[in-house]
N, C-alpha and C. Protein backbone atom coordinates (compact mmCIF):
# COMPACT_ATOMS: atom_id res chain seq x y z
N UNK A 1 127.25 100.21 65.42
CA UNK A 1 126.39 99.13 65.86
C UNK A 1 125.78 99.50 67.20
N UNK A 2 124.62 99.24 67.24
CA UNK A 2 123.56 99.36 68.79
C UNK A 2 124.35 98.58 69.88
N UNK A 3 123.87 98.82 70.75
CA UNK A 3 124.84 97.84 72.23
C UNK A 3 123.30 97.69 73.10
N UNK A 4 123.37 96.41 73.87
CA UNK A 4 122.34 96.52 74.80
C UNK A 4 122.30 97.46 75.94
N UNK A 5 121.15 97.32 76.57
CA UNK A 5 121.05 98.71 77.58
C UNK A 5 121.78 98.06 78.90
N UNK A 6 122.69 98.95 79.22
CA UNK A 6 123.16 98.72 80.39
C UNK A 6 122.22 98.87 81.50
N UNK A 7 121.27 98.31 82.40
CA UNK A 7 119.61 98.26 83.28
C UNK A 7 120.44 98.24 84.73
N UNK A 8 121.38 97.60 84.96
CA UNK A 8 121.60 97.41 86.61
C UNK A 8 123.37 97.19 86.87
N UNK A 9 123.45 98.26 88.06
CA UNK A 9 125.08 97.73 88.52
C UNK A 9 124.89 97.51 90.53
N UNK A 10 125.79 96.28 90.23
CA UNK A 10 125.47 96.44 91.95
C UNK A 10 126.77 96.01 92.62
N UNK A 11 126.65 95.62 94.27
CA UNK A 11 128.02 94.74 94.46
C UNK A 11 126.80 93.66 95.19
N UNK A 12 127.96 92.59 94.96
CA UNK A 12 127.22 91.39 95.95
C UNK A 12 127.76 91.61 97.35
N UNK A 13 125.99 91.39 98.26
CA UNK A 13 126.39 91.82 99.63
C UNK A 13 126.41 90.43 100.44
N UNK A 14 126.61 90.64 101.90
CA UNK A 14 126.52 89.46 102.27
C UNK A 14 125.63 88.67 102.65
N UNK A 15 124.57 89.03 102.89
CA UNK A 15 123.11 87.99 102.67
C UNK A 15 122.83 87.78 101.59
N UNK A 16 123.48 87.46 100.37
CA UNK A 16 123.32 87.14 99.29
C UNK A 16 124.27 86.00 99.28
N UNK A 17 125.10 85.71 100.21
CA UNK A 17 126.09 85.00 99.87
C UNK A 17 125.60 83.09 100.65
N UNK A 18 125.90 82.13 99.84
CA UNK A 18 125.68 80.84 100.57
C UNK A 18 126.38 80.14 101.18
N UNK A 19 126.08 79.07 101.64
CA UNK A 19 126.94 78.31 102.13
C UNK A 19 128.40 78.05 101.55
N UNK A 20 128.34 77.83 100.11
CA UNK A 20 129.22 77.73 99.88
C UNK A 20 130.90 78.94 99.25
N UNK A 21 129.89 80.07 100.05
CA UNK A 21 130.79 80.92 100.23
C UNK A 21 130.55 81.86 98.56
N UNK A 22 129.46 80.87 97.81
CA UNK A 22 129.07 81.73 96.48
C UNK A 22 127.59 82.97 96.33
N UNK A 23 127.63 83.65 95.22
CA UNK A 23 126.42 83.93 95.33
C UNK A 23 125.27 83.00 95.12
N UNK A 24 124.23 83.08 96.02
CA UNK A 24 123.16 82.27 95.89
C UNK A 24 122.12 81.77 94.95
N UNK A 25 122.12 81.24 94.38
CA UNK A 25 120.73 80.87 92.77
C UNK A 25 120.14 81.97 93.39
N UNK A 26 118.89 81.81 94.00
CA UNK A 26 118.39 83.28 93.93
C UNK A 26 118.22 84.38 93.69
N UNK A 27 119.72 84.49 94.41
CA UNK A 27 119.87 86.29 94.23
C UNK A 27 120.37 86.40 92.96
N UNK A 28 120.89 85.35 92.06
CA UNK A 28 120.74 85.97 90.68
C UNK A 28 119.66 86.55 90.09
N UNK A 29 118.46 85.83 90.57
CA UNK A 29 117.13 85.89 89.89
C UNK A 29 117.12 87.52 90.62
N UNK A 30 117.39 87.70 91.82
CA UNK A 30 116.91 89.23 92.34
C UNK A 30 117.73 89.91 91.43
N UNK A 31 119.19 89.91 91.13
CA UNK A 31 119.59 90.84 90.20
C UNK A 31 118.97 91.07 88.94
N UNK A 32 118.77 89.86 88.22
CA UNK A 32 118.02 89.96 87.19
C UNK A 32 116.70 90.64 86.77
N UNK A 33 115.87 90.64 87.98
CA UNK A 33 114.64 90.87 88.06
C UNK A 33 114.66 92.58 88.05
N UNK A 34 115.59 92.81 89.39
CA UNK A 34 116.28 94.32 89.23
C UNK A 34 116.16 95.27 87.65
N UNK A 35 116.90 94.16 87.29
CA UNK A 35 117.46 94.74 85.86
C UNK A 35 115.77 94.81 84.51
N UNK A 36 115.03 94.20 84.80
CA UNK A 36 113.96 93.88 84.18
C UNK A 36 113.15 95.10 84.72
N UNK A 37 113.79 95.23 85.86
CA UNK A 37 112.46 96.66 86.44
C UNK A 37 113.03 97.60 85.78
N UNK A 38 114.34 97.95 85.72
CA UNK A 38 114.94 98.79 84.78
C UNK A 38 115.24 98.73 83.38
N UNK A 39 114.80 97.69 82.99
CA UNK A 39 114.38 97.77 81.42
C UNK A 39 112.71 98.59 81.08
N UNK A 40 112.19 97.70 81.90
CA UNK A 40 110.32 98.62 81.96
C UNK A 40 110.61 100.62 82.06
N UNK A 41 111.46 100.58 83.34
CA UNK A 41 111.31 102.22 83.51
C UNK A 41 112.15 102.59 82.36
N UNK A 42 113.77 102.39 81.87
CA UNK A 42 113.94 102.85 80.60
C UNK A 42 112.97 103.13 79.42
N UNK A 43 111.97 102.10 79.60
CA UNK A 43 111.05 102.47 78.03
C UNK A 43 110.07 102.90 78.56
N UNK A 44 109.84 103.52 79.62
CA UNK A 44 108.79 104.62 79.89
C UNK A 44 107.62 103.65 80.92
N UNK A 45 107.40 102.61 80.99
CA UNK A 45 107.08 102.22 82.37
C UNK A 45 107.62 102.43 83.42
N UNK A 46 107.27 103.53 83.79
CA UNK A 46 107.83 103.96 85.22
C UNK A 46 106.64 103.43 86.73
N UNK A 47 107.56 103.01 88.00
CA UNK A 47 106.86 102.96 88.74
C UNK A 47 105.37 103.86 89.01
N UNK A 48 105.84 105.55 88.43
CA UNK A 48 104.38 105.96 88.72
C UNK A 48 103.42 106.00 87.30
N UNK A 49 103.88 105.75 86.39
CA UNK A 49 102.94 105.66 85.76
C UNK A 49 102.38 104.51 85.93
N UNK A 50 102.61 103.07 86.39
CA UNK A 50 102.30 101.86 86.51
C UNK A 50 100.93 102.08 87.92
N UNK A 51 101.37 103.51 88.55
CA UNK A 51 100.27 103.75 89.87
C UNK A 51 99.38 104.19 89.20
N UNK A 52 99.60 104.77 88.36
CA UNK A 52 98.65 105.84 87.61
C UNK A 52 97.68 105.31 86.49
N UNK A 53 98.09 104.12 85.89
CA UNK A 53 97.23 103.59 84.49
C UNK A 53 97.20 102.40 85.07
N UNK A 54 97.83 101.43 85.79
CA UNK A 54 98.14 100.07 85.95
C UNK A 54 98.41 99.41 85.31
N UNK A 55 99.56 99.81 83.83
CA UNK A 55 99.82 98.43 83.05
C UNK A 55 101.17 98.50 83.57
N UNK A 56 100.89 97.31 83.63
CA UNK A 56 102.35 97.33 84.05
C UNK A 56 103.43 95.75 83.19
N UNK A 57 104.27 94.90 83.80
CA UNK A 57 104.44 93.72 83.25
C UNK A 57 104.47 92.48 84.42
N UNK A 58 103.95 91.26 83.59
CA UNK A 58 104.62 89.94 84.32
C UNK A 58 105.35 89.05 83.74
N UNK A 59 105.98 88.40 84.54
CA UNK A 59 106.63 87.50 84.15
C UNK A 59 106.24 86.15 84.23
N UNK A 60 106.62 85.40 82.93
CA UNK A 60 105.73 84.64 82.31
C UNK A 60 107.18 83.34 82.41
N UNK A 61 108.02 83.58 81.96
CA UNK A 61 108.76 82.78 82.40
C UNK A 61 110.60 83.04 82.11
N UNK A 62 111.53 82.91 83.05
CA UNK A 62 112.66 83.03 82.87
C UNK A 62 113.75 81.55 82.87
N UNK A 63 114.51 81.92 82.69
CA UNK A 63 115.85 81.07 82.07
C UNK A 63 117.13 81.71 82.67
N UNK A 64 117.30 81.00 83.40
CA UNK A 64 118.39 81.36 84.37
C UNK A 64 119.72 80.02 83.69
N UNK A 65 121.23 80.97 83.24
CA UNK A 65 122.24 80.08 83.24
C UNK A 65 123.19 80.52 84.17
N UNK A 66 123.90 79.66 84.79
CA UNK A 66 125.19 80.07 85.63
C UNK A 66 126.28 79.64 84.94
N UNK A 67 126.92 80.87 84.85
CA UNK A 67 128.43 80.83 84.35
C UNK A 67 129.89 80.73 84.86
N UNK A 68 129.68 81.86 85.81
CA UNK A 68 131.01 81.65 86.67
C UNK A 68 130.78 82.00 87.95
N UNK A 69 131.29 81.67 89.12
CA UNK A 69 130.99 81.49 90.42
C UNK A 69 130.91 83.30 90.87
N UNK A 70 130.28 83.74 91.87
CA UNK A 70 130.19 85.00 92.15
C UNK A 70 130.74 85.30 93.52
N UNK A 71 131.86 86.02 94.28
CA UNK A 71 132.13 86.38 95.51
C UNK A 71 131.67 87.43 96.37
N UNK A 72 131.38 87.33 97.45
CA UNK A 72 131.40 88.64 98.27
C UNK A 72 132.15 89.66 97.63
N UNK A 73 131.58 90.88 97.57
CA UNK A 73 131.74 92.23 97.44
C UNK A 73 131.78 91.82 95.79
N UNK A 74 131.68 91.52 95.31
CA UNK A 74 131.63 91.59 93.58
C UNK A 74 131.06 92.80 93.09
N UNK A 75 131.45 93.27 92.22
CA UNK A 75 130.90 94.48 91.42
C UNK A 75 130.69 93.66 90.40
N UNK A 76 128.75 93.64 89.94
CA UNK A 76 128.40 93.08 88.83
C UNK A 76 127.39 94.10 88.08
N UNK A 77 127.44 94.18 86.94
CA UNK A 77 126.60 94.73 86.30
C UNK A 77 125.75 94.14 84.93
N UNK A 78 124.59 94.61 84.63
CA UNK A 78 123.55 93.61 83.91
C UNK A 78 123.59 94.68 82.46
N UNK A 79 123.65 93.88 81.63
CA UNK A 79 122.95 94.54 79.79
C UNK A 79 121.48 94.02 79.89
N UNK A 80 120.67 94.56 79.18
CA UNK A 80 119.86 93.97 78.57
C UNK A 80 119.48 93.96 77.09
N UNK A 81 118.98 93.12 76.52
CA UNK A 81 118.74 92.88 75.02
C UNK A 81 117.22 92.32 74.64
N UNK A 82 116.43 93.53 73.48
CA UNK A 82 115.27 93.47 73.58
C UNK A 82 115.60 92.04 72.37
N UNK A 83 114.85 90.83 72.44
CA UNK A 83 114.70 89.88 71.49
C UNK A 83 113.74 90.01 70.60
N UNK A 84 112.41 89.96 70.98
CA UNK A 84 111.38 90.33 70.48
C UNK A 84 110.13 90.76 71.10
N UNK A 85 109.22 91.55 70.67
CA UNK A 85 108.04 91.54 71.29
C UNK A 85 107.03 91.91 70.56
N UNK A 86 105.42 91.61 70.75
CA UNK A 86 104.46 92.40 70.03
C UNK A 86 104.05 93.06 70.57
N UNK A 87 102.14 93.30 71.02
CA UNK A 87 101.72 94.58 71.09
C UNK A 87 101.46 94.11 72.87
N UNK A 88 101.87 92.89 73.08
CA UNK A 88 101.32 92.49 75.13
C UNK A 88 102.09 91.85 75.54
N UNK A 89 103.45 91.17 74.63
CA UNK A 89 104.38 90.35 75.28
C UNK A 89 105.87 90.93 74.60
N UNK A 90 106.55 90.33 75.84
CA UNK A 90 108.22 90.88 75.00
C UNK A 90 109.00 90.05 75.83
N UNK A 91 109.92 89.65 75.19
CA UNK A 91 111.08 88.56 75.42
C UNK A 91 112.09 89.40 75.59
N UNK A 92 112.80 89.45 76.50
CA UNK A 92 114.29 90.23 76.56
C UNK A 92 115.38 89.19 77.11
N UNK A 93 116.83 88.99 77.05
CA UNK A 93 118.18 88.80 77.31
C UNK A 93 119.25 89.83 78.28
N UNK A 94 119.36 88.89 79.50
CA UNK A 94 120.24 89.88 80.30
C UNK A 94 121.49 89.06 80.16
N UNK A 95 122.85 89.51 80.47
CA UNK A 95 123.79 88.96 80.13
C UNK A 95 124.09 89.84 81.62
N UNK A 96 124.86 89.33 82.28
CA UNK A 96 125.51 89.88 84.19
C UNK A 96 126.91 88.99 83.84
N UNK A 97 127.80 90.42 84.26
CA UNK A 97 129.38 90.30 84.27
C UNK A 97 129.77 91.00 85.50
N UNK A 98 131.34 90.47 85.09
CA UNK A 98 131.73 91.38 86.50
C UNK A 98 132.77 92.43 86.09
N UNK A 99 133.77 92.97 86.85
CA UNK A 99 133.81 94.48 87.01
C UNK A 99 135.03 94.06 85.70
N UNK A 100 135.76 93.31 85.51
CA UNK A 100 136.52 92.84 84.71
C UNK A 100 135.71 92.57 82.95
N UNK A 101 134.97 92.52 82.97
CA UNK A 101 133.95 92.52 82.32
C UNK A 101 133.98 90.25 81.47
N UNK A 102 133.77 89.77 82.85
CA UNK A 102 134.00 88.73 82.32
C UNK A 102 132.47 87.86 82.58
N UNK A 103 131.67 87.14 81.32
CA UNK A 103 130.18 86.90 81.45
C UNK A 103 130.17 85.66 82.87
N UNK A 104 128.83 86.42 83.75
CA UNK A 104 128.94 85.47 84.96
C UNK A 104 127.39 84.74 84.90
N UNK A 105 126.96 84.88 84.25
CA UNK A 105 125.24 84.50 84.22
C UNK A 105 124.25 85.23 82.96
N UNK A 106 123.32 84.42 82.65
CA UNK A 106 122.48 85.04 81.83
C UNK A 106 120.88 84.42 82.18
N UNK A 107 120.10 85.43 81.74
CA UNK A 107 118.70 85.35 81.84
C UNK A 107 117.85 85.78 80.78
N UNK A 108 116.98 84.85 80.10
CA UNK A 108 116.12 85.03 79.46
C UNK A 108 114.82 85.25 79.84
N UNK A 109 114.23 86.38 79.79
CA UNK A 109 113.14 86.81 80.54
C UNK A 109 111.77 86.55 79.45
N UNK A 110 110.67 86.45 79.57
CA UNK A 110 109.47 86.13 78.68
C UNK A 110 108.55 87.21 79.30
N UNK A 111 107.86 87.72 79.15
CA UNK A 111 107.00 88.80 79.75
C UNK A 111 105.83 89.05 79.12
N UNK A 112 104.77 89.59 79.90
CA UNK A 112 103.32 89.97 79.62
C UNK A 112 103.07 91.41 79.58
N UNK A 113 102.04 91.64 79.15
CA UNK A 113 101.51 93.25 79.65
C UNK A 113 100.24 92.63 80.45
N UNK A 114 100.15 93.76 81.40
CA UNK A 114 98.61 93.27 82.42
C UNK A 114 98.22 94.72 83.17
N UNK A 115 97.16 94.98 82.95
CA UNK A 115 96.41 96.06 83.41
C UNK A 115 96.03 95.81 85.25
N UNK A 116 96.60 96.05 86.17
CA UNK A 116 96.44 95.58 87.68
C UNK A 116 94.81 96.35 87.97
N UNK A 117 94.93 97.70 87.56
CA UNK A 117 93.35 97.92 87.26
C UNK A 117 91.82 96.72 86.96
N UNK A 118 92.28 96.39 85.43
CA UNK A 118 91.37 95.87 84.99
C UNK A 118 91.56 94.50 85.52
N UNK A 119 92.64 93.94 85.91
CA UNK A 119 92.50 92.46 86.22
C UNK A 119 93.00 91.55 85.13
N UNK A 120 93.63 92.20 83.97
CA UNK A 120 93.67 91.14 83.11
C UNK A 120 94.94 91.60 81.98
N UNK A 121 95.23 90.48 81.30
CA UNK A 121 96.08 90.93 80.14
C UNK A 121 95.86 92.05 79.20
N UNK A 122 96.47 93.15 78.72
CA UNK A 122 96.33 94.08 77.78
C UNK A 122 97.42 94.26 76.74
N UNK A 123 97.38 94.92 76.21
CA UNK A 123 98.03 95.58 75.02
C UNK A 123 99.17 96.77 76.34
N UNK A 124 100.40 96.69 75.37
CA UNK A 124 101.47 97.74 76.04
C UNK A 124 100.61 99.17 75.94
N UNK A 125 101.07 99.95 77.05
CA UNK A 125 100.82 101.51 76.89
C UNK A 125 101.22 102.28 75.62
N UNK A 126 100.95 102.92 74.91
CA UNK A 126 101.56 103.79 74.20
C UNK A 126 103.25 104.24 74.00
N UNK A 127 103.24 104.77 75.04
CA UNK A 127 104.77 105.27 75.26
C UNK A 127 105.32 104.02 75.28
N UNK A 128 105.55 102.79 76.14
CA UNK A 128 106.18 101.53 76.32
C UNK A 128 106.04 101.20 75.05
N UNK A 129 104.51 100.96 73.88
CA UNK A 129 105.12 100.47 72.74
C UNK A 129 105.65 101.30 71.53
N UNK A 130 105.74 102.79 71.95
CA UNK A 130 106.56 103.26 70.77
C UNK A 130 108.12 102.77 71.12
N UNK A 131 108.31 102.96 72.62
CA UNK A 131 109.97 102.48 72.91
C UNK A 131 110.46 101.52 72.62
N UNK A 132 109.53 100.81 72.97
CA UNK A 132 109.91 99.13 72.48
C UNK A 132 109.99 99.27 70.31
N UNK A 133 109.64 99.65 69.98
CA UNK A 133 109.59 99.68 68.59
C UNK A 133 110.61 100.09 68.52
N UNK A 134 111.30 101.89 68.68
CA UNK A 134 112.59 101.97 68.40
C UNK A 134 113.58 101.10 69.03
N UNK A 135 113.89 100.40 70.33
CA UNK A 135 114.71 99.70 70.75
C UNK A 135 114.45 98.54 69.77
N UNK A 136 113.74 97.77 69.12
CA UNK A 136 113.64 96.70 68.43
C UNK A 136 114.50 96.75 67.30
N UNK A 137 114.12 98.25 66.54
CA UNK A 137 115.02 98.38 64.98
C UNK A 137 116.55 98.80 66.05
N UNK A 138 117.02 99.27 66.75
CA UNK A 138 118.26 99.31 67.17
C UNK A 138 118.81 98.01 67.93
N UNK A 139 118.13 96.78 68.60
CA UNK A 139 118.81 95.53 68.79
C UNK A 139 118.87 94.60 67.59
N UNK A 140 117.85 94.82 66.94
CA UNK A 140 118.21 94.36 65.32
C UNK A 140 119.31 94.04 64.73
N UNK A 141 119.89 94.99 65.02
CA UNK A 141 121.60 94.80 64.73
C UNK A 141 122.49 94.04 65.61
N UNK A 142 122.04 93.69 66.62
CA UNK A 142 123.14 92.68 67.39
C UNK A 142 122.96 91.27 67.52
N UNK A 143 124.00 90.53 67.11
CA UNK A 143 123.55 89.23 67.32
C UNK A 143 122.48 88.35 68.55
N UNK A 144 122.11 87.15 67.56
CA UNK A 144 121.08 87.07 68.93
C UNK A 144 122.42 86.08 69.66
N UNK A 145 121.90 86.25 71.23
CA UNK A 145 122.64 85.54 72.22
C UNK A 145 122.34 84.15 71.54
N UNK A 146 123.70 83.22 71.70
CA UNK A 146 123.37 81.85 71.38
C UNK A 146 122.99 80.88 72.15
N UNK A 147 122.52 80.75 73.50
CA UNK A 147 121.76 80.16 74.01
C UNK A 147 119.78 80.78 74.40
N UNK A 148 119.92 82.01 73.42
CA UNK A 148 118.78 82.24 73.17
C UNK A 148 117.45 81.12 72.98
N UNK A 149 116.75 81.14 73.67
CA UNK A 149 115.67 80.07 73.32
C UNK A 149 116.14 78.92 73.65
N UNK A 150 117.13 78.39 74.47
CA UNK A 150 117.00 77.06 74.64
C UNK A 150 116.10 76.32 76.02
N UNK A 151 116.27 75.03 75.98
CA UNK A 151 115.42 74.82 77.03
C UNK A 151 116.59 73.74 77.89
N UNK A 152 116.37 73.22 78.66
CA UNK A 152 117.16 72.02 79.30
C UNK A 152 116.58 70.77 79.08
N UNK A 153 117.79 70.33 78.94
CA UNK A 153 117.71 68.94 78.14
C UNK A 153 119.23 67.92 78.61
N UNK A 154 118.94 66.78 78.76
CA UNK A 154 120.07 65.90 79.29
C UNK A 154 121.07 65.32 78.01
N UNK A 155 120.12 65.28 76.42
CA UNK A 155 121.07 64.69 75.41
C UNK A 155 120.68 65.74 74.54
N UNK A 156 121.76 65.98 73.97
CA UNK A 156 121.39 67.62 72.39
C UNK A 156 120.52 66.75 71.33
N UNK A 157 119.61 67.35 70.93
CA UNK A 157 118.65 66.90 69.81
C UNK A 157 119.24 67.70 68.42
């Protein structure tokens, strides 16, 4: 069976840390985001080719859950999981644990392709969409996350 891509390992430092002595909402989103830059360069969006052609990605919208509280010096590390995508957008799943390997947060990322050149939305590069194609038939095989696609809501429908 396929496994998601392991994109980011870090420790939590201490300007990351809040008042309440946890890691900060935020800096999840910075880990996450981390990990999204390293999903792009895994499939061949690399920082210089992104100098070089300008497609690059945006983000269109994420989904941040908190799971379990995060401490100073934490060793956390991020999977990612391609969900779906076509030929200008792609949905991916990060799942962030800690060194124990116990789930501390997840993020559902929504994403664009956009040419910084041209100014506008495009179609993926070549290389990015052959990668994304083979990573698609190899996450295929893993269940989808079950809070995949949800939204927030105060009563379950």
């Amino acid at each position: 069976m396929s496994a998601a891509l392991r994109t980011l390992e870090s420790k939590v430092i201490e300007d990351w840390i809040d008042y309440n002595g946890h890691l900060n909402e935020a800096y999840y989103l910075v880990i996450f985001s981390k990990a999204t830059d390293a999903f792009q360069t895994l499939n061949g969006m690399t920082p210089d080719t992104i100098k070089t052609d300008g497609n690059t990605l945006f983000t269109l919208e994420t989904h941040l859950a908190y799971i379990k509280e995060i401490g100073l010096g934490a060793d956390v590390y991020v999977t990612s999981q391609l969900l779906e995508h076509d030929t200008k957008r792609v949905r991916i799943f990060h799942n962030m644990y800690n060194a124990q390997d116990e789930l501390l947060a997840t993020a559902e990322t929504f994403l664009i392709g956009y040419n910084l050149q041209q100014e506008k939305v495009t179609n993926f590069h070549q290389v990015f969409a052959e990668s994304l194609e083979k990573l698609a038939a190899e996450h295929s095989q893993l269940p989808m996350p079950a809070c995949a696609g949800k939204g927030i809501a105060l009563k379950k429908k």
